[in-house]
N, C-alpha and C. Protein backbone atom coordinates (compact mmCIF):
# COMPACT_ATOMS: atom_id res chain seq x y z
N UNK A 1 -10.48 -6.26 18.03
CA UNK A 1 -11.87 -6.51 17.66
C UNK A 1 -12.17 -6.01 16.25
N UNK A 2 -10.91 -5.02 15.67
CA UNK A 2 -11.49 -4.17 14.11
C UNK A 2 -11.33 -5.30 13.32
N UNK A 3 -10.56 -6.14 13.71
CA UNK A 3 -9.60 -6.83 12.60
C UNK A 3 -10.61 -8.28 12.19
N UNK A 4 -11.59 -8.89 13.59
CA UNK A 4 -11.81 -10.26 13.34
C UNK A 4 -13.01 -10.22 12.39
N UNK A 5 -14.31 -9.35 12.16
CA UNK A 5 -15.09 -9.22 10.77
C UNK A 5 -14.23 -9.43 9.65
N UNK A 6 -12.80 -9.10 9.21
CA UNK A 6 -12.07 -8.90 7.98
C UNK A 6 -11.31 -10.49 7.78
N UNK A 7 -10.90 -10.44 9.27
CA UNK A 7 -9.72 -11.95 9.20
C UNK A 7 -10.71 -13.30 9.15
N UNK A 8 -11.63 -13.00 10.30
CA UNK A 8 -13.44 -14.71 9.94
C UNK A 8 -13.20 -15.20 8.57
N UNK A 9 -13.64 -13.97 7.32
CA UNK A 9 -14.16 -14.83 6.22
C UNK A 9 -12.93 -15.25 5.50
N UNK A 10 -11.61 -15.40 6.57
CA UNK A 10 -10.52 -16.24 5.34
C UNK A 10 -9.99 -16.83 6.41
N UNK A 11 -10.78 -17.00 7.27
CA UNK A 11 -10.12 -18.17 8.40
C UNK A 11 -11.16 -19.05 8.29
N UNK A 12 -10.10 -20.65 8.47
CA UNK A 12 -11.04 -22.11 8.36
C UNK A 12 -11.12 -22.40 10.12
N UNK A 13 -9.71 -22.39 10.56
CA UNK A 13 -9.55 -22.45 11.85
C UNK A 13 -8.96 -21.68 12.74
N UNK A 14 -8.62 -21.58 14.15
CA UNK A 14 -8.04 -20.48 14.53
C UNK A 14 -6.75 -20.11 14.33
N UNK A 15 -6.00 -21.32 14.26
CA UNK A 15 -4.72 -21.01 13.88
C UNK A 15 -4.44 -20.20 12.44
N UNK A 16 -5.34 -20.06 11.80
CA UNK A 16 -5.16 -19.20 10.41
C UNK A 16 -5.25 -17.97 11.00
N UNK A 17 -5.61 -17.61 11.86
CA UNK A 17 -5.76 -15.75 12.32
C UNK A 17 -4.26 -15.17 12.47
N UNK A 18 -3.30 -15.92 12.79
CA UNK A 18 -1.96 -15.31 13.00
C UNK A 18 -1.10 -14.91 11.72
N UNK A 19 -1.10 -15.98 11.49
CA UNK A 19 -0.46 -15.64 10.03
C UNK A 19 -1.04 -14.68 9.14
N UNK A 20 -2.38 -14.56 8.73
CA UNK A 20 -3.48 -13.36 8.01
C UNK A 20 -3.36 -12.24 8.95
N UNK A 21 -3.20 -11.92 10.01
CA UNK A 21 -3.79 -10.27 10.35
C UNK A 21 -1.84 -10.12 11.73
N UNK A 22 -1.31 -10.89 11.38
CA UNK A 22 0.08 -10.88 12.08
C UNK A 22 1.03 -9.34 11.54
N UNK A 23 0.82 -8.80 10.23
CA UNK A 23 1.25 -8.08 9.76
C UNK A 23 0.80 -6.89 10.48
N UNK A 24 -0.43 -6.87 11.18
CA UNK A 24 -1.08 -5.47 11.92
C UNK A 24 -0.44 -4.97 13.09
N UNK A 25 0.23 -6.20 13.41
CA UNK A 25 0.96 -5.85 14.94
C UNK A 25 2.60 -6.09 14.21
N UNK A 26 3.15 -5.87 13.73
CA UNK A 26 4.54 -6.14 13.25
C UNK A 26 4.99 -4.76 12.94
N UNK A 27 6.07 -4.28 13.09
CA UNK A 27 6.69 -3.23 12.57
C UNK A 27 6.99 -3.14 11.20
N UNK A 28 8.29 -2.92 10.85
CA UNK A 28 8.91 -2.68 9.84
C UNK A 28 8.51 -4.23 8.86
N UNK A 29 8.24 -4.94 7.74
CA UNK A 29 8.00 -6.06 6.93
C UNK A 29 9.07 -6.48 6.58
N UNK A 30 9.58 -7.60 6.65
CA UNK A 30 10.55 -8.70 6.21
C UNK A 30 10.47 -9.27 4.48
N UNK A 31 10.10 -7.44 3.98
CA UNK A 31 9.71 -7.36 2.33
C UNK A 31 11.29 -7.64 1.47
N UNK A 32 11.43 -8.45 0.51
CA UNK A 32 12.11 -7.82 -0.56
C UNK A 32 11.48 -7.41 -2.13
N UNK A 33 12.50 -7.11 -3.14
CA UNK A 33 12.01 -6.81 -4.21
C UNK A 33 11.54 -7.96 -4.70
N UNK A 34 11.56 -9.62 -4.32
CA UNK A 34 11.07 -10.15 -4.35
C UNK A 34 9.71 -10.29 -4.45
N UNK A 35 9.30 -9.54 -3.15
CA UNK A 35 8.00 -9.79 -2.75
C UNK A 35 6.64 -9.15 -3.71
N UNK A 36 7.86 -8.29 -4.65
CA UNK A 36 6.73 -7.96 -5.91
C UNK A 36 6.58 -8.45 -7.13
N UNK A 37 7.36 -9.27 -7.10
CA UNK A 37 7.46 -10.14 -8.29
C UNK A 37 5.75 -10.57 -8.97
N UNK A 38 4.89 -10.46 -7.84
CA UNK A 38 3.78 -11.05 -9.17
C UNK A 38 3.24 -9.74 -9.38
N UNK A 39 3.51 -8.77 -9.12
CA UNK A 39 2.81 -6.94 -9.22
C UNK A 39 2.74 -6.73 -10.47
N UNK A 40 1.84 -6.43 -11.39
CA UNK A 40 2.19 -6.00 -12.95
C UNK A 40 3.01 -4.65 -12.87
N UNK A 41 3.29 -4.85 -14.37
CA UNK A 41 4.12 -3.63 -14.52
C UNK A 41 6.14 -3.73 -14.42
N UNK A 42 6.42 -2.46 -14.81
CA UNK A 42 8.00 -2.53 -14.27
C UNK A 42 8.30 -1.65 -13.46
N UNK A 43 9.63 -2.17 -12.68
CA UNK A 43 10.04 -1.92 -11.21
C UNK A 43 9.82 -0.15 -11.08
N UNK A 44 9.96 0.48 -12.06
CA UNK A 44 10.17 2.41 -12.09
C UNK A 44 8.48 2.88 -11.87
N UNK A 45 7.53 1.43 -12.54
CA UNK A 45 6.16 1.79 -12.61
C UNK A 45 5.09 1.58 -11.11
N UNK A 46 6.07 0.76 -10.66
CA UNK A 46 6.13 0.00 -9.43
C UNK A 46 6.35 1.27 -8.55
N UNK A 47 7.42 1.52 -8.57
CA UNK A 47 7.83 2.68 -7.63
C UNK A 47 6.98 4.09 -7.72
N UNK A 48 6.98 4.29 -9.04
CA UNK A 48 5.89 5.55 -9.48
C UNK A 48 4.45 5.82 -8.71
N UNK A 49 3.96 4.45 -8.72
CA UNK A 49 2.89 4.21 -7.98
C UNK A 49 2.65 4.54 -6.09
N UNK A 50 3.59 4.14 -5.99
CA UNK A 50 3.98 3.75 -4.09
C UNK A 50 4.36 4.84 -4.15
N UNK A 51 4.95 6.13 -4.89
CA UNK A 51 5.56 6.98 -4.21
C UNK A 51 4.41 8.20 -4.46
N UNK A 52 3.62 7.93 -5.50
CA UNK A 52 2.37 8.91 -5.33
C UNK A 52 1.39 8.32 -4.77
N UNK A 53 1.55 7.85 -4.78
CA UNK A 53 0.42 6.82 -3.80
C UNK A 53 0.60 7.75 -1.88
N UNK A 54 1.99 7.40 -1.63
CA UNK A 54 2.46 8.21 -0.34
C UNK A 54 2.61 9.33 -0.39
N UNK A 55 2.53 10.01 -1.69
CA UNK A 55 2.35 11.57 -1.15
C UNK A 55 0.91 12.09 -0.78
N UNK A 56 0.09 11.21 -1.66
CA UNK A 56 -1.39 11.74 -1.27
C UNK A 56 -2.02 10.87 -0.19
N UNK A 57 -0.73 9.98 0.50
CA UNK A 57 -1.57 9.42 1.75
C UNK A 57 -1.07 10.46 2.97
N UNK A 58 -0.07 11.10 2.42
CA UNK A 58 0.42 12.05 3.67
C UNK A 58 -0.03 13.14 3.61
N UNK A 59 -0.95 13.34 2.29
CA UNK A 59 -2.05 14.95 2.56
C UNK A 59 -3.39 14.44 3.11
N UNK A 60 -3.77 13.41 3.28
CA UNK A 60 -5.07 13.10 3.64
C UNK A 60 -5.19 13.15 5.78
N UNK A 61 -6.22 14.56 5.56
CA UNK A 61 -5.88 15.07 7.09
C UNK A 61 -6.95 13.45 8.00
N UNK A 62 -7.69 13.34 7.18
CA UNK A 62 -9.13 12.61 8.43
C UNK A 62 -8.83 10.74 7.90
N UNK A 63 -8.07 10.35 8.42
CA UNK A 63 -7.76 8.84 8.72
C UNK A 63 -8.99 7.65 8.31
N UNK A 64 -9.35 7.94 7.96
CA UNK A 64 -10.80 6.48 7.43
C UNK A 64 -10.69 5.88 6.00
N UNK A 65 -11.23 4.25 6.04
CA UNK A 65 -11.28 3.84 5.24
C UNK A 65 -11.71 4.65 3.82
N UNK A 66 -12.74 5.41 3.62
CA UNK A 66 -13.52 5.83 2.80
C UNK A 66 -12.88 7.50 2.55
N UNK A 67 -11.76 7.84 3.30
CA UNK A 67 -10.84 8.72 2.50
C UNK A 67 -9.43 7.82 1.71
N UNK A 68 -9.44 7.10 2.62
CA UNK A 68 -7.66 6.45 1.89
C UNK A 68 -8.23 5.38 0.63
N UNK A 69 -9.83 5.21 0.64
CA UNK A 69 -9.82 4.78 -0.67
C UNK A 69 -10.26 5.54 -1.86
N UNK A 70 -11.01 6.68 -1.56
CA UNK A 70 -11.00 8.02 -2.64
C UNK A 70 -9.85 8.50 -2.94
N UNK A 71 -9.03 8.53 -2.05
CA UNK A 71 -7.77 9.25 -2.45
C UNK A 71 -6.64 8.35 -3.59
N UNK A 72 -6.83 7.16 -2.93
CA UNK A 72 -6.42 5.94 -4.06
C UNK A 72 -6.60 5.82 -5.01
N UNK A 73 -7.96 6.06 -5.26
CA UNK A 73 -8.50 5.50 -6.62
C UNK A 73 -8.48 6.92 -7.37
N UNK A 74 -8.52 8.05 -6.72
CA UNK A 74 -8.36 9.36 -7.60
C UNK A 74 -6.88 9.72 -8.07
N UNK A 75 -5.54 8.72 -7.36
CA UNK A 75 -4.52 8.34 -8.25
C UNK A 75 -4.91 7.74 -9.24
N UNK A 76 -4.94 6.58 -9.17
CA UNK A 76 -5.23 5.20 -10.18
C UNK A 76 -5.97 6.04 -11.81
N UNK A 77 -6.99 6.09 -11.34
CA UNK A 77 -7.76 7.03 -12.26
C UNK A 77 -7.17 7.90 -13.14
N UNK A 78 -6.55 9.06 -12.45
CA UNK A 78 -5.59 10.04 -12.90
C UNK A 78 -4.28 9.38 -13.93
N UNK A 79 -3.77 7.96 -13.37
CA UNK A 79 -3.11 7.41 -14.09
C UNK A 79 -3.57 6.37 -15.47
N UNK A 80 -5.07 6.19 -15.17
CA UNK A 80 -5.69 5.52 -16.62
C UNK A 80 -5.31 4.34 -16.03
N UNK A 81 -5.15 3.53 -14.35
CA UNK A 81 -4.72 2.61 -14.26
C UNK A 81 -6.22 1.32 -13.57
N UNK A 82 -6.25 0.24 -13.65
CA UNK A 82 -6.64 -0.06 -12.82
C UNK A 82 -6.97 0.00 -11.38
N UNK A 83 -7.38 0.01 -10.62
CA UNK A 83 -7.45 0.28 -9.57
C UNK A 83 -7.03 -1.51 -8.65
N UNK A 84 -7.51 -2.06 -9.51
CA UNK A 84 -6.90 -3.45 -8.51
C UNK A 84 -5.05 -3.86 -9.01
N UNK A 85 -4.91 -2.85 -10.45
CA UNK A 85 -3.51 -2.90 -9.97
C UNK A 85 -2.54 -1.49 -9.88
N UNK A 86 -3.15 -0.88 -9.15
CA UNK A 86 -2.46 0.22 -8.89
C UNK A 86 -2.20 -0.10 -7.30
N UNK A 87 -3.52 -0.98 -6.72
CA UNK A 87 -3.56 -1.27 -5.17
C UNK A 87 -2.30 -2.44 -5.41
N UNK A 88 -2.53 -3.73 -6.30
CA UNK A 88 -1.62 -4.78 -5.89
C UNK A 88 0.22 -4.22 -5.20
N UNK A 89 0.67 -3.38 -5.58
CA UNK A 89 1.76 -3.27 -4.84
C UNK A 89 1.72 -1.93 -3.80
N UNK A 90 1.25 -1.60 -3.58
CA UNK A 90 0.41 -1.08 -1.74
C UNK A 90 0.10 -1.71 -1.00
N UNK A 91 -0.65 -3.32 -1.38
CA UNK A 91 -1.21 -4.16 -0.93
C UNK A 91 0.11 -4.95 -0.36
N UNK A 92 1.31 -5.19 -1.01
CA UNK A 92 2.55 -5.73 -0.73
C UNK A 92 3.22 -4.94 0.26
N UNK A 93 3.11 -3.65 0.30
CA UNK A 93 3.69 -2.64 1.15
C UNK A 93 3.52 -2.68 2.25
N UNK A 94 1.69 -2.86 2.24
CA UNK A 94 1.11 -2.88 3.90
C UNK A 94 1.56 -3.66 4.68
N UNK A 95 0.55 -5.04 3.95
CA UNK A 95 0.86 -6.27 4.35
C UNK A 95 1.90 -7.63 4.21
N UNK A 96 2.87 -6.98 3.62
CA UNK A 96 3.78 -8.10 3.28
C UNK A 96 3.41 -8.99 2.81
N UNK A 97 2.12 -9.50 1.70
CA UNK A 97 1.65 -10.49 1.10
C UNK A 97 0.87 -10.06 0.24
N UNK A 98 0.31 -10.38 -0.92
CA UNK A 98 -1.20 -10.01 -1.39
C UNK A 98 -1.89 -11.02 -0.67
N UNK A 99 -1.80 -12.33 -0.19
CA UNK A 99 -3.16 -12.66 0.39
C UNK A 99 -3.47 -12.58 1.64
N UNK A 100 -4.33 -11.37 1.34
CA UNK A 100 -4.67 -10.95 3.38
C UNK A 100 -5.79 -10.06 2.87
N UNK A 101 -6.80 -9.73 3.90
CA UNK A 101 -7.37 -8.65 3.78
C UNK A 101 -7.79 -7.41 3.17
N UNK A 102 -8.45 -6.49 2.53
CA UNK A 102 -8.76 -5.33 1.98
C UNK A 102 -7.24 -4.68 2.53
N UNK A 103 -6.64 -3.68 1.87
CA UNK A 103 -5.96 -2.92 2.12
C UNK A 103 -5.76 -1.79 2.39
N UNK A 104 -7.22 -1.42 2.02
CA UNK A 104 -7.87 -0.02 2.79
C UNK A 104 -8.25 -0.01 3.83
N UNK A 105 -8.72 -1.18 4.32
CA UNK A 105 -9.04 -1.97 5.85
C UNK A 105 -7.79 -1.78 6.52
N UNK A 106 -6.95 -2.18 6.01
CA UNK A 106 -5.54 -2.62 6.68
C UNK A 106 -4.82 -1.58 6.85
N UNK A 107 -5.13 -0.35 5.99
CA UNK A 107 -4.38 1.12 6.32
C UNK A 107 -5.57 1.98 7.33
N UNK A 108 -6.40 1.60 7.23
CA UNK A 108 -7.18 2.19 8.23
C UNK A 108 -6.79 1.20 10.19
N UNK A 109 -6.64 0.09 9.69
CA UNK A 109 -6.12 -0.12 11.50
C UNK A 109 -5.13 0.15 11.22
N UNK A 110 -3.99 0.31 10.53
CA UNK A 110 -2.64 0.56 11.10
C UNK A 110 -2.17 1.93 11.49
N UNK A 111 -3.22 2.69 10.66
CA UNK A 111 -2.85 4.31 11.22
C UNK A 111 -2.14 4.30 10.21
N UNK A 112 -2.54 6.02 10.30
CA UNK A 112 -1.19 6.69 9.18
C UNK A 112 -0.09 5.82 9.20
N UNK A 113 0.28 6.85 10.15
CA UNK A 113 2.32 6.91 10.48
C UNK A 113 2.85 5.25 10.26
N UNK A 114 1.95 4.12 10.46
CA UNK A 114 2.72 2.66 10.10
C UNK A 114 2.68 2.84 8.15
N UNK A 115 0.62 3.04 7.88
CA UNK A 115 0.74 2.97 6.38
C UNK A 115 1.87 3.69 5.71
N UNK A 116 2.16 4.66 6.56
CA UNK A 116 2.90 5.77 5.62
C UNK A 116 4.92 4.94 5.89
N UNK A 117 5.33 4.68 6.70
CA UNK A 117 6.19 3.99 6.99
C UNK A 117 6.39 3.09 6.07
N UNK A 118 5.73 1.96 5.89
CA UNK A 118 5.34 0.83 4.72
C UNK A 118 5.25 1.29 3.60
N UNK A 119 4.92 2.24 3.15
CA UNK A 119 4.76 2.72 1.74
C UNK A 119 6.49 3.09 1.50
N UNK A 120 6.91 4.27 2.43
CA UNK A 120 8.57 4.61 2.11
C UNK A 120 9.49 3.52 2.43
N UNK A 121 8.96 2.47 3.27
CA UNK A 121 9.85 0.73 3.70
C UNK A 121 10.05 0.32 2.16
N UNK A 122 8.87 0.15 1.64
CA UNK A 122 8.91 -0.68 0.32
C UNK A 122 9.18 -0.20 -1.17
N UNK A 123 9.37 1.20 -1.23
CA UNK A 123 10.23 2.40 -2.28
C UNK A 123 11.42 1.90 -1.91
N UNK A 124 11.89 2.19 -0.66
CA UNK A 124 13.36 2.23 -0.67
C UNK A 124 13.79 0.78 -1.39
N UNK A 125 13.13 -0.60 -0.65
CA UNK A 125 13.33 -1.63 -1.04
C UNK A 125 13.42 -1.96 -2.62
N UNK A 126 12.76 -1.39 -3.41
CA UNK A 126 12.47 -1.31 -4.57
C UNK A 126 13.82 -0.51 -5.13
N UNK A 127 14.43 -0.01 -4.40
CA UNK A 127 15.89 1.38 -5.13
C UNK A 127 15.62 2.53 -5.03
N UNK A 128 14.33 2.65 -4.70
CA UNK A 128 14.05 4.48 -4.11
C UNK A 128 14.05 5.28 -5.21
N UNK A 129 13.88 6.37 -5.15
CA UNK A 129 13.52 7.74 -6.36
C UNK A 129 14.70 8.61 -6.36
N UNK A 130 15.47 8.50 -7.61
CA UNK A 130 16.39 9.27 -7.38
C UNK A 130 16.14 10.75 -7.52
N UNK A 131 16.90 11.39 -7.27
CA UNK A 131 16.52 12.94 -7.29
C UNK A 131 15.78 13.86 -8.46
N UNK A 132 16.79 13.49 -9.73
CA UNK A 132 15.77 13.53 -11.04
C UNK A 132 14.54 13.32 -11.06
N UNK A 133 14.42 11.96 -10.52
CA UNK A 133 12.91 11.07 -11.00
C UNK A 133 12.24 11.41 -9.81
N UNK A 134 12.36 12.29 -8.92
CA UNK A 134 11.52 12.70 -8.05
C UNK A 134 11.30 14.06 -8.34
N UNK A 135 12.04 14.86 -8.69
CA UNK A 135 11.36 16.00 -9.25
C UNK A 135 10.36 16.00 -10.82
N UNK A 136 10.53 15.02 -11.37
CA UNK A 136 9.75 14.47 -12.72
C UNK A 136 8.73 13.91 -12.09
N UNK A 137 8.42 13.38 -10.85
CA UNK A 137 7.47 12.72 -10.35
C UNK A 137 6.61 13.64 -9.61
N UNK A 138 7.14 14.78 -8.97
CA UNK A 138 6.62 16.00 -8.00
C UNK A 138 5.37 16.48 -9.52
N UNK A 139 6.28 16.71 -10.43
CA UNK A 139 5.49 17.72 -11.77
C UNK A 139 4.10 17.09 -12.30
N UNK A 140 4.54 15.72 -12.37
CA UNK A 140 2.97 14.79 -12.21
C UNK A 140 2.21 14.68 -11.54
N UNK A 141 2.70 14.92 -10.17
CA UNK A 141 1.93 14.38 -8.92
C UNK A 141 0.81 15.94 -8.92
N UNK A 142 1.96 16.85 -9.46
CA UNK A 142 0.63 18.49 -9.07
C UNK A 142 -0.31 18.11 -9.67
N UNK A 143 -0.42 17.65 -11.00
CA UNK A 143 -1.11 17.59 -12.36
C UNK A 143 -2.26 16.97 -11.80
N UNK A 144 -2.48 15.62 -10.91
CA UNK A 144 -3.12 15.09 -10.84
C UNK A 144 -4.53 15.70 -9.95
């Protein structure tokens, strides 16, 4: 019932509801590095993002839309970035598409533990943080 206010205004007919909100009930995403191909930016900036992005989704104790999008945008910000493209590859993470739904919507039904899953699904997919560039990334992430 959370999902059909979000999925209505991009459905013509019913058969459009599966394909748009199918990603909420799916496990692991059938993502590749492909799937970021229209994301601005490059692949290290890409990753930079998703991986602070998931550290401050895994300090956020109270689960609601209106924390996981303060906490978002007080990355973005911190980075001098857009906020609609700091989301576009989170938005790929969640939902395996950009065209679907709010993505703060979409991390709020999926629960942590899936958002947070999807965020480290789609790092790794990307080549992951090597050890260096994760301790260079830890030193930023305090800063922020």
């Amino acid at each position: 019932m959370k999902v059909l206010p979000h999925a209505q205004k991009r459905m013509e007919v019913l058969s459009d509801f599966a394909p748009l909100a199918g990603f909420l009930v799916s496990g692991t995403l059938p993502i590749t590095e492909e799937s970021f191909a229209g994301v601005r930016g490059e692949r290290d900036d890409v990753v930079k993002g998703l991986q602070l992005a998931l550290w401050r989704m895994e300090a956020v104790q109270h689960w609601s839309r209106d924390n996981i999008w303060n906490e978002l945008k007080a990355v973005a910000d911190a980075l001098d970035v857009k906020v609609k493209d700091f989301l576009a590859p989170i938005f790929v993470a969640v939902a395996g598409t950009s065209a679907s739904f709010s993505v703060v919507d979409s991390m709020e039904m999926l629960g942590p533990d899936m958002s947070r899953a999807r965020l480290r699904h789609a790092i790794t997919v990307l080549g992951g943080v090597s050890k260096k560039a994760a301790k260079r990334l830890e030193k930023e992430y305090q800063t922020l």
